[in-house]
Each structure stands twice: as structure tokens, then as C-alpha cells.
Protein backbone atom coordinates (compact mmCIF):
# COMPACT_ATOMS: atom_id res chain seq x y z
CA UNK A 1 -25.20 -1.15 -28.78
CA UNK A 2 -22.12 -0.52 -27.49
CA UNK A 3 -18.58 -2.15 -26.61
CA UNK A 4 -17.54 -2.84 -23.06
CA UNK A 5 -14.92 -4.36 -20.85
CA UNK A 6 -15.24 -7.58 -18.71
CA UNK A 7 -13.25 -8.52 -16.25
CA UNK A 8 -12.60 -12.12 -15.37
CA UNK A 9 -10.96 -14.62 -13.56
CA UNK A 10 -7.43 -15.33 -14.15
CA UNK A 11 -6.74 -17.39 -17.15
CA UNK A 12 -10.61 -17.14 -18.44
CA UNK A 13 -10.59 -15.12 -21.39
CA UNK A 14 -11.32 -17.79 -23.70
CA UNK A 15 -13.73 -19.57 -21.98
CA UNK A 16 -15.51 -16.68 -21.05
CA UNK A 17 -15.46 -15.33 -24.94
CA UNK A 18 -16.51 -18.85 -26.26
CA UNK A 19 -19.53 -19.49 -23.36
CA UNK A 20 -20.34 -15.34 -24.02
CA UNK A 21 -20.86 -15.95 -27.82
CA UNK A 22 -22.78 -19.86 -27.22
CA UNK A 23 -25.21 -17.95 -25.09
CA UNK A 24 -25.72 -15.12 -27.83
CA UNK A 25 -23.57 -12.60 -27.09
CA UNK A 26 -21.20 -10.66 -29.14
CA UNK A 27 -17.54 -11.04 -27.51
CA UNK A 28 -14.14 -10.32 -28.79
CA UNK A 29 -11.40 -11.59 -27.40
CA UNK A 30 -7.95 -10.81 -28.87
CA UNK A 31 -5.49 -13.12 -28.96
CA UNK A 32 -1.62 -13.36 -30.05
CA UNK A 33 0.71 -15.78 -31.05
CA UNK A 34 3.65 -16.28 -28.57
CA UNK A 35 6.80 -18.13 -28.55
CA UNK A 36 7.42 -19.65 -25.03
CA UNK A 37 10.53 -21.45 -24.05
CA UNK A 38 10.53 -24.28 -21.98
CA UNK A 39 13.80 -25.96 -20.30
CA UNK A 40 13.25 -28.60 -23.46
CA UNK A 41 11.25 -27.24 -26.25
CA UNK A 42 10.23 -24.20 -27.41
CA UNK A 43 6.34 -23.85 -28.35
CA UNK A 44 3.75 -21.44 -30.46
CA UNK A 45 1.25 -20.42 -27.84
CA UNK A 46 -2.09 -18.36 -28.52
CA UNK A 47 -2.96 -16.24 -25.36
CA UNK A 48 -4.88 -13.06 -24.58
CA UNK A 49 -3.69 -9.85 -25.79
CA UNK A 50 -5.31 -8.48 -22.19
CA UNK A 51 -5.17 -10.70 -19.61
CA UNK A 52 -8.27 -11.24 -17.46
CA UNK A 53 -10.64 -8.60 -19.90
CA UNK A 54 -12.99 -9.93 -23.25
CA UNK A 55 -14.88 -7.23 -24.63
CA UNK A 56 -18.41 -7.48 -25.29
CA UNK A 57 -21.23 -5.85 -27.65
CA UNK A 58 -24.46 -5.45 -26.10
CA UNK A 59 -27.45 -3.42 -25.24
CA UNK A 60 -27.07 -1.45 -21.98
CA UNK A 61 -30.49 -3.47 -21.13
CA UNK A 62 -28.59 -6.55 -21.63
CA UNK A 63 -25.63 -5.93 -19.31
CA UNK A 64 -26.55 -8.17 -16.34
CA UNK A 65 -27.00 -11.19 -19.07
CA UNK A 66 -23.07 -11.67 -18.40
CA UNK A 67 -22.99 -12.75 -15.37
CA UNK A 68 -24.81 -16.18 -16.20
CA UNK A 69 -21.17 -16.85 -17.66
CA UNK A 70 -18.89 -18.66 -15.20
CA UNK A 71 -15.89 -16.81 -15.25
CA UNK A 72 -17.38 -13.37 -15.41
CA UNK A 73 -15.87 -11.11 -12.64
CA UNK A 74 -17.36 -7.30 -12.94
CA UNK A 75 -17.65 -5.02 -15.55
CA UNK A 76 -14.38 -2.44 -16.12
CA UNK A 77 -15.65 0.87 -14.52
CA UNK A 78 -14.41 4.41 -15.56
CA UNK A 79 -15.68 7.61 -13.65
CA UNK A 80 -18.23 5.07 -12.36
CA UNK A 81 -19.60 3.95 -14.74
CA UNK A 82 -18.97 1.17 -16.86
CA UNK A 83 -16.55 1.61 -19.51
CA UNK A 84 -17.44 1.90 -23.22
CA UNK A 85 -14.68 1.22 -25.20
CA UNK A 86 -15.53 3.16 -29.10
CA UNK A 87 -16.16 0.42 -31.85
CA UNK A 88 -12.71 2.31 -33.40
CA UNK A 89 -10.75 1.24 -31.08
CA UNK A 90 -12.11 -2.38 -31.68
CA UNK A 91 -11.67 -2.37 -35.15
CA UNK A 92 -8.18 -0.56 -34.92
CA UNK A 93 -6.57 -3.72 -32.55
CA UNK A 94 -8.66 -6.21 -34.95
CA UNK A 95 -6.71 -4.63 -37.70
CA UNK A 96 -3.34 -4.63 -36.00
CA UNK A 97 -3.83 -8.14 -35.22
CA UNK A 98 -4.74 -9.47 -38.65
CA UNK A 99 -2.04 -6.82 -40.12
CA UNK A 100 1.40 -9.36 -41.35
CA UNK A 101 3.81 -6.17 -40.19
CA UNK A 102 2.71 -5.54 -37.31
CA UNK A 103 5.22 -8.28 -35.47
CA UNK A 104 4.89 -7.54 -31.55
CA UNK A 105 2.23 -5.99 -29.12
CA UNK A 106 3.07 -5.08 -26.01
CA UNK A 107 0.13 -4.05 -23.57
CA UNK A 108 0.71 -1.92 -20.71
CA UNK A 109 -1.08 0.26 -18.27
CA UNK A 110 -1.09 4.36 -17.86
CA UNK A 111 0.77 5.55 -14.96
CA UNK A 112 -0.12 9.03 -13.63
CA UNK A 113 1.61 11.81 -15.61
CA UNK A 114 2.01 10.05 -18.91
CA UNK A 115 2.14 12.68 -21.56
CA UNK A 116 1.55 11.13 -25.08
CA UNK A 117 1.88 13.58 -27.99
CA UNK A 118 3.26 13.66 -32.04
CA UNK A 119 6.71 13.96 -32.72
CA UNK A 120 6.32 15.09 -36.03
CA UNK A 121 3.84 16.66 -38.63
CA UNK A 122 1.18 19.37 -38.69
CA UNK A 123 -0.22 17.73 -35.39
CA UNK A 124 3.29 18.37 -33.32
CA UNK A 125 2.67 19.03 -29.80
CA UNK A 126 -1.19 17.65 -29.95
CA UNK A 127 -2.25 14.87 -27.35
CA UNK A 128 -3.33 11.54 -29.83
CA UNK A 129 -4.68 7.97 -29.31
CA UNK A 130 -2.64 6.92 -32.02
CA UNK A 131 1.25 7.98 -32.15
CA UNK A 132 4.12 7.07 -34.18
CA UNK A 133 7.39 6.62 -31.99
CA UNK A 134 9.63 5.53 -34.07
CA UNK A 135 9.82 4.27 -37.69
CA UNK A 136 8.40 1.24 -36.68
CA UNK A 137 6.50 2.29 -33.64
CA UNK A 138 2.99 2.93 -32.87
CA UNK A 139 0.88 3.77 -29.90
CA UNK A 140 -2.72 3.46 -29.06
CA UNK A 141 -4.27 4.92 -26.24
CA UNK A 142 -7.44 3.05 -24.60
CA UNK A 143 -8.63 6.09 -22.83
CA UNK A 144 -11.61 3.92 -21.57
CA UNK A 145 -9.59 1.10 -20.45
CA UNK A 146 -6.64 2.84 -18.85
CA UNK A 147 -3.74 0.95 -21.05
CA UNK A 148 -1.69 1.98 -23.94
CA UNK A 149 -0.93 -0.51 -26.56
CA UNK A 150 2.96 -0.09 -28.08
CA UNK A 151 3.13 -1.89 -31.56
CA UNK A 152 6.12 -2.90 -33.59
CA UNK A 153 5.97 -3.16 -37.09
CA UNK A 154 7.67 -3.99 -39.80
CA UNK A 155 7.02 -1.14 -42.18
CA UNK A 156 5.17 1.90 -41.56
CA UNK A 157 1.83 1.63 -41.65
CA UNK A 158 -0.07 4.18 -43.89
């Protein structure tokens, strides 16, 4: 079994997710708790860390079984084929997420030329998927996906 990336219509994610896992279907959608002002209030609001993609665990058998899922756009495709996103890199954002110092995510995508490698440390001058920043920076690289995820914490993690 393996992880991959759907694609779906705009605003979806958790409909898709929730219809995905009613039908059988493993799907993970991560989520994170915003505050959004309005001209009167300000309000707590849990949205999609990626907007428009839920990942799914499934059989390579079982791929076309998404598209009974209103919602569902197209697989994510990389090199042509679809993407399969390493169950690390699952686990790692589900452990950001439930992590209390980690206290902002910011998702954004690769642009050509982006050069990631450690500051610091016996792996100086090495490309990494995961790289410290700052003190209270980290960076994870979804290869598969083409984004990076930049992560603020509180307190080093270690």
C-alpha cells in the first residue's frame, strides 16, 4: 500500500476525506487551526493545511475506487506517474501537527533553483528534506509533491 496525492475541487478537502474514509478508504487530511479576522469578530477556523490535495492509502489496484467520490479531481502526477508520497513524510506532518511547539505552518511551493541544504553540523553543505533555519525553524521538503513546508516552533525540536 502506498500514500498518494488527490487533487480536488476547491474547498473539498474535507468532504472528500470524510466521503473517502465512509466508502473504506484510508485518507488523511491535515488540518490547522487559524485565526481569521472579520470587520466584527475575530474567529478559530480549522482549514486544510494543503488546499485542494487529501492524501490517500491504497492499493495501486484500488486507485480508480476514488473517483466514485464527488469532489475528486485527478491524482497528483510526478515524472508521470502518480505521486507516492513516503509514509515518513505522513507521519512527520502528523507529528508536527499534534506537536504543542510547533505554533505556525506555512505551505509553499518549489520554484526552480531552490537550493535547500544544512547550515550547521557534520551534514553542512548536504541537500536534506528536513532543515533547521533558524532556532526555531524547520523545513520539510515534499519531493513528491513539489512544496516545502516552513515550521515555526517554539523550542527546538530534538
Amino acid at each position: 500500500m502506498n500514500w498518494y496525492a488527490l487533487y480536488t475541487k476547491s474547498r473539498w478537502e474535507k468532504k472528500v476525506a470524510k466521503e473517502l474514509e465512509e466508502n473504506g478508504i484510508e485518507a488523511y487530511c491535515p488540518q490547522v487551526t487559524e485565526v481569521r479576522q472579520w470587520s466584527d469578530r475575530k474567529k478559530k477556523v480549522i482549514s486544510p493545511l494543503f488546499k485542494s490535495y487529501v492524501f490517500v492509502h491504497l492499493e495501486e489496484k484500488d486507485r480508480s475506487k476514488v473517483f466514485d467520490i464527488p469532489g475528486v479531481v485527478q491524482y497528483l502526477f510526478w515524472l508521470g506517474k502518480p505521486a507516492v508520497i513516503r509514509e515518513v513524510e505522513i507521519d512527520t506532518i502528523k507529528s508536527w501537527l499534534e506537536d504543542e511547539r510547533v505554533e505556525e505552518i506555512e505551505v509553499s511551493h518549489l520554484s526552480p533553483g531552490d537550493q535547500l541544504t544544512i547550515a550547521k553540523g557534520s551534514f553542512q553543505g548536504k541537500q536534506a528534506k528536513i532543515l533547521q533555519i533558524g532556532k526555531k525553524r524547520l523545513r520539510l521538503i515534499l519531493k513528491n509533491l513539489g512544496l516545502v513546508v516552513n515550521i515555526k516552533v517554539s523550542e527546538v525540536l530534538e
